[in-house]
C-alpha atoms as a PDB file:
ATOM      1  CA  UNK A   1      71.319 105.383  47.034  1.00  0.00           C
ATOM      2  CA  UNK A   2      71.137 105.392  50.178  1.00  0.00           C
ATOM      3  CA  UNK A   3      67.742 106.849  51.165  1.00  0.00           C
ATOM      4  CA  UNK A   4      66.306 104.297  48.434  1.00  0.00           C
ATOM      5  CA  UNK A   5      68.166 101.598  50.129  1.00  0.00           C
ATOM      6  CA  UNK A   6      66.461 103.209  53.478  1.00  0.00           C
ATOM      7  CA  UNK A   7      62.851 103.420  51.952  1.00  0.00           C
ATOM      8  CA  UNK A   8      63.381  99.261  51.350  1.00  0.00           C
ATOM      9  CA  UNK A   9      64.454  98.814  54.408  1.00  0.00           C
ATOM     10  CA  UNK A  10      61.723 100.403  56.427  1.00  0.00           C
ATOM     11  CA  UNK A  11      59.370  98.544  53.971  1.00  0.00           C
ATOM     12  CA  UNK A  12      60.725  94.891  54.844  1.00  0.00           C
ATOM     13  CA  UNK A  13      60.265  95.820  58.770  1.00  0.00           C
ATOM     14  CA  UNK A  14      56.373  97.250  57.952  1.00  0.00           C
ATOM     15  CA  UNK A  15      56.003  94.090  56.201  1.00  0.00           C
ATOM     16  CA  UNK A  16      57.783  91.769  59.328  1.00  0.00           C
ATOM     17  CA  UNK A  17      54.772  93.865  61.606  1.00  0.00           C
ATOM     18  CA  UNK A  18      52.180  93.434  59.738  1.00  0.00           C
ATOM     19  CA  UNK A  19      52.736  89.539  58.964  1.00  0.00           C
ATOM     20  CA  UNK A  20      53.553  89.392  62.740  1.00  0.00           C
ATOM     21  CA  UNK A  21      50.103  90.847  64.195  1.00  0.00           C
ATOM     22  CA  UNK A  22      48.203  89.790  60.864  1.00  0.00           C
ATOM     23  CA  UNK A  23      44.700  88.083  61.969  1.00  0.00           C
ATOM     24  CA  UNK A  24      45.106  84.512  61.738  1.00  0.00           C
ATOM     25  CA  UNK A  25      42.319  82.604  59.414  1.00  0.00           C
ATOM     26  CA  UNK A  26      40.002  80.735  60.398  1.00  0.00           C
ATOM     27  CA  UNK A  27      39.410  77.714  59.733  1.00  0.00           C
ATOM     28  CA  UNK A  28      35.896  76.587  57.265  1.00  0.00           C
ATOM     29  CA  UNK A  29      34.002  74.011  59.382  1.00  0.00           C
ATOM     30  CA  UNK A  30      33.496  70.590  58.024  1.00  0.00           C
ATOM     31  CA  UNK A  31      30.375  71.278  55.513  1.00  0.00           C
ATOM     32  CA  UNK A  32      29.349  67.721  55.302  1.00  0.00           C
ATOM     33  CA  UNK A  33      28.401  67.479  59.146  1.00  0.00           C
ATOM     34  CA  UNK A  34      26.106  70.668  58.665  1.00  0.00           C
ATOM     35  CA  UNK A  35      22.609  70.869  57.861  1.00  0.00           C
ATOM     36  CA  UNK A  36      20.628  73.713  57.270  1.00  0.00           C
ATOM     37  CA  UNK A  37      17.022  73.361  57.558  1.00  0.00           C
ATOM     38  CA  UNK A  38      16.581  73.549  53.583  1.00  0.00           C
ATOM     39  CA  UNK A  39      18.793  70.360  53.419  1.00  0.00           C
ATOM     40  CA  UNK A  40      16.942  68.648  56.448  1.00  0.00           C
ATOM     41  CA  UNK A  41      13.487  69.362  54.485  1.00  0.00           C
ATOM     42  CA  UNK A  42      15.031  68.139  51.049  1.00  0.00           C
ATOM     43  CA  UNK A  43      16.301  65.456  53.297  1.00  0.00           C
ATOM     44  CA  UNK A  44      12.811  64.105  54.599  1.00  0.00           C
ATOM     45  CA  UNK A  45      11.187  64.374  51.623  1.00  0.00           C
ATOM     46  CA  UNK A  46      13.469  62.867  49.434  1.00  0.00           C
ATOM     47  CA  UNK A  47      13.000  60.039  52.259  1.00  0.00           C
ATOM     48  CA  UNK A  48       9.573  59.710  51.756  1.00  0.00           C
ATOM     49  CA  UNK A  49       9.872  59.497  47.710  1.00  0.00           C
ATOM     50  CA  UNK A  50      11.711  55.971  48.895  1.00  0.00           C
ATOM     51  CA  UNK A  51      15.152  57.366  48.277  1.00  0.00           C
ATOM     52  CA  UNK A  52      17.376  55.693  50.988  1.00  0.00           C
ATOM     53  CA  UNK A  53      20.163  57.903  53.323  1.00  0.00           C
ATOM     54  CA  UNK A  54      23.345  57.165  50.706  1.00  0.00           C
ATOM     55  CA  UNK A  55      21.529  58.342  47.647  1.00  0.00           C
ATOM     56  CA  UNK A  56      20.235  61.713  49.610  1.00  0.00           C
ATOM     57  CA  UNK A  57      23.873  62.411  51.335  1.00  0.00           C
ATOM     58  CA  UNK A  58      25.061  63.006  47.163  1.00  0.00           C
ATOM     59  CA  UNK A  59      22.128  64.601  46.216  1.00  0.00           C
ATOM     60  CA  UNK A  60      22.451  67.209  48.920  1.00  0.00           C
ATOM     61  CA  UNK A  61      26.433  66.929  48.925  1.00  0.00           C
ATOM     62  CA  UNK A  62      26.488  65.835  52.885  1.00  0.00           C
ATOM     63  CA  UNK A  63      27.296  62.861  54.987  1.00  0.00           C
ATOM     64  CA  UNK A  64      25.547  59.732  55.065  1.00  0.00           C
ATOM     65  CA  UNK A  65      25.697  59.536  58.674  1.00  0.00           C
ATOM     66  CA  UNK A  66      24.720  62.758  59.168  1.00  0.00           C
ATOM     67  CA  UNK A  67      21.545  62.404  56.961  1.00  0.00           C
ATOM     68  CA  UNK A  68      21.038  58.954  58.647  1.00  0.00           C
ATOM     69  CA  UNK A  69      20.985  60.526  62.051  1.00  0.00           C
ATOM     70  CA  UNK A  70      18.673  63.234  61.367  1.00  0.00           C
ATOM     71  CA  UNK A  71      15.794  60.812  59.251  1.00  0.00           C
ATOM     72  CA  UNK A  72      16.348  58.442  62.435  1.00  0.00           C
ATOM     73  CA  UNK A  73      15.638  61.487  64.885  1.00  0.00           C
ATOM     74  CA  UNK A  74      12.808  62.816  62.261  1.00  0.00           C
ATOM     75  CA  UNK A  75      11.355  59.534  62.590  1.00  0.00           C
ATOM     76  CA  UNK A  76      11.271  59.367  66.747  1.00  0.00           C
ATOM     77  CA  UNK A  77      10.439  63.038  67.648  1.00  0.00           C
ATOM     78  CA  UNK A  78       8.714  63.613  64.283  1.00  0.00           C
ATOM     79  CA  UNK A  79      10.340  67.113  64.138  1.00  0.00           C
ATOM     80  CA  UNK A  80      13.326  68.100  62.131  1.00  0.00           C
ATOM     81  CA  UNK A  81      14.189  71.282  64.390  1.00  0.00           C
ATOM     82  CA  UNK A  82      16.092  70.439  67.691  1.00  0.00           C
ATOM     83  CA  UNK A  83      15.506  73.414  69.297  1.00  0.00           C
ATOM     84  CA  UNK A  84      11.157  73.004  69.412  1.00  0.00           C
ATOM     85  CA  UNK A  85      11.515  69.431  69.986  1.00  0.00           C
ATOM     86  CA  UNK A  86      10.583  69.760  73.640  1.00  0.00           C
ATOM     87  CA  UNK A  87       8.477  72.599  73.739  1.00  0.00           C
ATOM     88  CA  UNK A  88       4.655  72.686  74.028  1.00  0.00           C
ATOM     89  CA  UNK A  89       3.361  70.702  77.059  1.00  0.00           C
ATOM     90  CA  UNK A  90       4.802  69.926  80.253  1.00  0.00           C
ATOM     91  CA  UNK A  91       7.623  66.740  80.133  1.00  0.00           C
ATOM     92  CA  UNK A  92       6.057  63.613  81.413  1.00  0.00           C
ATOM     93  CA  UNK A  93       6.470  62.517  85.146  1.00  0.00           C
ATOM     94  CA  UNK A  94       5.541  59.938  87.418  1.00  0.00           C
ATOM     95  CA  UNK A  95       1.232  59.747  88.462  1.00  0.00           C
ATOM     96  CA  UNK A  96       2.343  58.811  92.260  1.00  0.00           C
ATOM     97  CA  UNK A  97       3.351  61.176  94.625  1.00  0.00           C
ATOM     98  CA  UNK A  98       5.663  59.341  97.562  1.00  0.00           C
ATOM     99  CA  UNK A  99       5.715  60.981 101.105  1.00  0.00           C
ATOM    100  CA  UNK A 100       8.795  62.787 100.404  1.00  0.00           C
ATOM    101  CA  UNK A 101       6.813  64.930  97.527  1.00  0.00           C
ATOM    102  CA  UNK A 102       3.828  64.838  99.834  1.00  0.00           C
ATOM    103  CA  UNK A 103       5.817  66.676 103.211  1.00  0.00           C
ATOM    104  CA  UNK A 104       7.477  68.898 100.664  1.00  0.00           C
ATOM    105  CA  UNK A 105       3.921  70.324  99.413  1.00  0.00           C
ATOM    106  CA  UNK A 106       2.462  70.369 102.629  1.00  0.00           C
ATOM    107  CA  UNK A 107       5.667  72.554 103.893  1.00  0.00           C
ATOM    108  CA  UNK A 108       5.367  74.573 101.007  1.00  0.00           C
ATOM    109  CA  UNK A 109       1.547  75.452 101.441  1.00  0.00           C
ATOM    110  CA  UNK A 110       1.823  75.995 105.177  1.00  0.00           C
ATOM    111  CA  UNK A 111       4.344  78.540 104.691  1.00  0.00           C
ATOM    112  CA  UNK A 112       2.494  80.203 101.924  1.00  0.00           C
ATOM    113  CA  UNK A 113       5.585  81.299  99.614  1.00  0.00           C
ATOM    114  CA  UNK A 114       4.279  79.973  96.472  1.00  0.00           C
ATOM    115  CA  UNK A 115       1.122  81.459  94.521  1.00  0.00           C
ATOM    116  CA  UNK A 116      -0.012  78.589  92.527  1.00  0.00           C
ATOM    117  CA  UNK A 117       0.525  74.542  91.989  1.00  0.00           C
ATOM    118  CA  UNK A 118       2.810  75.419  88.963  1.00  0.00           C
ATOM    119  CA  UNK A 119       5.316  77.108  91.232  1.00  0.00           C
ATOM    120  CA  UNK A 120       5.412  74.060  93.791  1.00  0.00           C
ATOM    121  CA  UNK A 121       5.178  71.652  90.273  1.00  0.00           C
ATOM    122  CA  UNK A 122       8.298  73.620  89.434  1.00  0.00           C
ATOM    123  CA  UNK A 123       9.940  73.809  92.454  1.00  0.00           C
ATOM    124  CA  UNK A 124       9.421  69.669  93.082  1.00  0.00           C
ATOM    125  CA  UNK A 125      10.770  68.595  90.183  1.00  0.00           C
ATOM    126  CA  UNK A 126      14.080  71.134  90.960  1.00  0.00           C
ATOM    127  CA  UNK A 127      15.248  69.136  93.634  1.00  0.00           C
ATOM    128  CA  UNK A 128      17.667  67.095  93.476  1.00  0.00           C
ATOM    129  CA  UNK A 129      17.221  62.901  93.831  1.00  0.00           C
ATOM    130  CA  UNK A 130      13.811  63.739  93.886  1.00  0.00           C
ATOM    131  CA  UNK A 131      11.280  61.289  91.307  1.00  0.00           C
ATOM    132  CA  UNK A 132       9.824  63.614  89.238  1.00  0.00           C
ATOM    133  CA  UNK A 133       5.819  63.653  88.957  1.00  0.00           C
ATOM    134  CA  UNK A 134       3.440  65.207  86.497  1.00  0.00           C
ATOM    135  CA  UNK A 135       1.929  68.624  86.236  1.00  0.00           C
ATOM    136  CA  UNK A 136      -1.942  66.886  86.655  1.00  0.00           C
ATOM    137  CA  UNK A 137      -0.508  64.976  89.830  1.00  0.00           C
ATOM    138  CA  UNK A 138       0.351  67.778  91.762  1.00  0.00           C
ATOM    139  CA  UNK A 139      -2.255  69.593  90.965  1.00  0.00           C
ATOM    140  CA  UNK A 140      -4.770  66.918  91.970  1.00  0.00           C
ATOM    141  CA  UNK A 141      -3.040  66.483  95.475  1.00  0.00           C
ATOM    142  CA  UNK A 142      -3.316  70.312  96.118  1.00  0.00           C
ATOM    143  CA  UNK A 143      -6.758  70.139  95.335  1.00  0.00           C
ATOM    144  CA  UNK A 144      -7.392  67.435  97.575  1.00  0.00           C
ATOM    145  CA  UNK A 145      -5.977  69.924 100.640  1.00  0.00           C
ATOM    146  CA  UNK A 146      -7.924  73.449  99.660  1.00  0.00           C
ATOM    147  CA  UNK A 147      -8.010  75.977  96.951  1.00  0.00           C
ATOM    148  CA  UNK A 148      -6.538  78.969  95.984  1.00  0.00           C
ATOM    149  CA  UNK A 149      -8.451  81.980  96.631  1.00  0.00           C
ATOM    150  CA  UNK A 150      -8.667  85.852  96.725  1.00  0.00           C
ATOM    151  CA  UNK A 151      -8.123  86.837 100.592  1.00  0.00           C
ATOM    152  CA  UNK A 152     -10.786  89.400 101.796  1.00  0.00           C
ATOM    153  CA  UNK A 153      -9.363  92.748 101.968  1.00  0.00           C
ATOM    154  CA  UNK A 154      -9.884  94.382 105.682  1.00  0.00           C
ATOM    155  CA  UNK A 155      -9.537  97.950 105.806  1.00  0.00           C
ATOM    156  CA  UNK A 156      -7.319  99.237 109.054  1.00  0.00           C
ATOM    157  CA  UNK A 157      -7.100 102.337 109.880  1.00  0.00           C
ATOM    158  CA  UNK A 158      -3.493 103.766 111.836  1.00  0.00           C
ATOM    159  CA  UNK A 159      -4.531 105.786 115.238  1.00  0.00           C
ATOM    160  CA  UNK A 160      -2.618 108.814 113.802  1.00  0.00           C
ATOM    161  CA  UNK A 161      -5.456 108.549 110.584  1.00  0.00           C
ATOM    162  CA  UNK A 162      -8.269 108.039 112.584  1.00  0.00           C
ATOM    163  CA  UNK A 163      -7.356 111.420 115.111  1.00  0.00           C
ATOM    164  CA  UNK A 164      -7.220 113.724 111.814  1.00  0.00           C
ATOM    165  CA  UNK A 165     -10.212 112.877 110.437  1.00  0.00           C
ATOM    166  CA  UNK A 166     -12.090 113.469 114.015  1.00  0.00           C
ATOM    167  CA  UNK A 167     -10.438 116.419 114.342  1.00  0.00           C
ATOM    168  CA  UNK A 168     -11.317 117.697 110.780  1.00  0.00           C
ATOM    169  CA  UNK A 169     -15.301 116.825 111.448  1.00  0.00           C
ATOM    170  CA  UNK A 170     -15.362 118.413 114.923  1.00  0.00           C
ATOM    171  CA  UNK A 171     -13.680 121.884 113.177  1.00  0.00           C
ATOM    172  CA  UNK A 172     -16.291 121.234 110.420  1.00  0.00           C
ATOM    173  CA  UNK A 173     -19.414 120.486 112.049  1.00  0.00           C
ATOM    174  CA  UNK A 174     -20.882 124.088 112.223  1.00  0.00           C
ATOM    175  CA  UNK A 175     -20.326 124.685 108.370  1.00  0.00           C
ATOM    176  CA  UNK A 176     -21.864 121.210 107.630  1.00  0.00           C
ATOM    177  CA  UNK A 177     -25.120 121.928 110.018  1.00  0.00           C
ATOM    178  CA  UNK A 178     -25.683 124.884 107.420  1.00  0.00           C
ATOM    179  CA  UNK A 179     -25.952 123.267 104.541  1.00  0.00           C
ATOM    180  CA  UNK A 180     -27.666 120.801 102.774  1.00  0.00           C
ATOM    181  CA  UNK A 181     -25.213 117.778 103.021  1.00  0.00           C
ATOM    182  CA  UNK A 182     -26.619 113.995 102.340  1.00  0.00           C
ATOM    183  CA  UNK A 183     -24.226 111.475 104.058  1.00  0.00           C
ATOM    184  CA  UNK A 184     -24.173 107.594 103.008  1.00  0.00           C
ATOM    185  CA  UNK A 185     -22.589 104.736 103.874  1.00  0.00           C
ATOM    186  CA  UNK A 186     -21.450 101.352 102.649  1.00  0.00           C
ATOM    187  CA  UNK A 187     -19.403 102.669  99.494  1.00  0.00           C
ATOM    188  CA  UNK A 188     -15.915 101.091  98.195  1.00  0.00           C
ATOM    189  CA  UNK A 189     -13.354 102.392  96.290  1.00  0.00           C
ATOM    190  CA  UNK A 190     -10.601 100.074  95.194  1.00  0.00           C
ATOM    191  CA  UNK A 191      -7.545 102.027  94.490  1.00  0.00           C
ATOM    192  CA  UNK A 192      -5.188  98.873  94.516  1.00  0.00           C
ATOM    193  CA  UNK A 193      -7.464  96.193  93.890  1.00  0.00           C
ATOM    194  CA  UNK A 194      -5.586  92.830  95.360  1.00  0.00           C
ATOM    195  CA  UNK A 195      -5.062  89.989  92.736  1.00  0.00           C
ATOM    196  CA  UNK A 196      -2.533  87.654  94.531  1.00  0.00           C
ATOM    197  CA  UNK A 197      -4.382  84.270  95.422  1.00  0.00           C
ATOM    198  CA  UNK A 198      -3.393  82.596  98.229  1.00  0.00           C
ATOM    199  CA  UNK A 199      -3.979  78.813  99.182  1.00  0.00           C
ATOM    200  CA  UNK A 200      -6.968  78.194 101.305  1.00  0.00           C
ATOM    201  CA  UNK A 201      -6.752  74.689 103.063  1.00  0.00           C
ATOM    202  CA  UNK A 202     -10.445  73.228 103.721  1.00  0.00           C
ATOM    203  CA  UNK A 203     -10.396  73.184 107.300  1.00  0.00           C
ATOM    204  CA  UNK A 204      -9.841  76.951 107.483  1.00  0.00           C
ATOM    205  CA  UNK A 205     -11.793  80.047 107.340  1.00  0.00           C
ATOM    206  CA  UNK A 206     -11.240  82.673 104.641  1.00  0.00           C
ATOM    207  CA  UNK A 207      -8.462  84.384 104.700  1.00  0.00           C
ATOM    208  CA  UNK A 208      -8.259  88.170 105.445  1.00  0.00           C
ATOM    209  CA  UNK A 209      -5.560  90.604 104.543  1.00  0.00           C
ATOM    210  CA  UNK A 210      -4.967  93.686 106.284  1.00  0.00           C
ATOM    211  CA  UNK A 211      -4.875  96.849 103.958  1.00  0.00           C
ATOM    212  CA  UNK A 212      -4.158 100.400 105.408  1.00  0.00           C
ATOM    213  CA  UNK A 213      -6.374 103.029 104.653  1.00  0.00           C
ATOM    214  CA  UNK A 214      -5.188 106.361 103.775  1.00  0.00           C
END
């Protein structure tokens, strides 16, 4: 009797645990405020077969406000999806550029930190109380003051290169008198070919960039 009695006991405090650290439910989320893109397509074209939004909401079992949002928003942004709405092109901005954008750009160029007029498009319309302006507008202004361009690549040559290679011709010049050895000149070989533009106002010569030779 009494190790049956024990046995229930034990059970009723495994059940007490068990109820106590049981994972609460959760909750279902209201269904009639969700829409999944097969009801947002029935939606529309149930719309467009002259149905109005109360009729749809019991066809699809949803909301009428919910399927009178989304034909309004269908009907402005003529997309169903949210989340491509706003993709594609660049969002609209003003076609004037004021002398705050215009000192900014200038700045920007003359410092040479940014490699094309998307990064300073970018950039502009990142600062705060700033109008923002169009792509095509900044682009046009940058134009206006130069181009970007490929610097010419100007070989240097460190002192500590240059003795070596003397020294290896003088210890070589007996063995190359002997043979037959045809020398020529004006030959490039471009083992890191430079591909970074840089902005080029139209005042200024090209620009040059120094490249070690090794």
């Amino acid at each position: 009797m009494e190790i049956e009695e024990e046995k229930r006991e034990n059970k009723r405090s495994t059940s007490r645990i068990e109820e106590e650290y049981k994972t609460p439910v959760k909750e279902r989320p209201d269904r009639s405020a969700y829409l999944s893109l097969t009801d947002k397509c029935k939606a529309y074209t149930c719309s467009k077969q002259g149905m109005n939004y109360t009729d749809i909401a019991m066809e699809i079992g949803r909301a009428p406000k919910t399927i009178n949002k989304l034909l309004q928003k269908a009907q402005e942004k003529k997309t169903l999806d949210n989340q491509h709405s706003g993709k594609g092109r660049y969002p609209k901005g003003g076609s004037k550029l004021n002398d705050h954008h215009k000192k900014f750009i200038l700045q920007w160029l003359e410092e040479g930190k940014h490699k094309s007029s998307n990064e300073i498009y970018i950039h502009l319309n990142n600062i705060k109380n700033l109008k923002r302006v169009g792509y095509k507008t900044v682009n046009n202004y940058v134009l206006k003051l130069g181009k970007w361009v490929l610097p010419r690549v100007k070989t240097v040559i460190s002192t500590k290169n240059l003795l070596k290679r003397k020294a290896y011709c003088e210890a070589q010049i007996k063995n190359i008198a002997q043979e037959n050895v045809l020398f020529t000149d004006e030959s490039m070989f471009e083992l890191n070919r430079n591909t970074k533009r840089v902005f080029k106002f139209s005042k200024d010569a090209m620009p040059e960039k120094e490249k070690l030779s090794t």
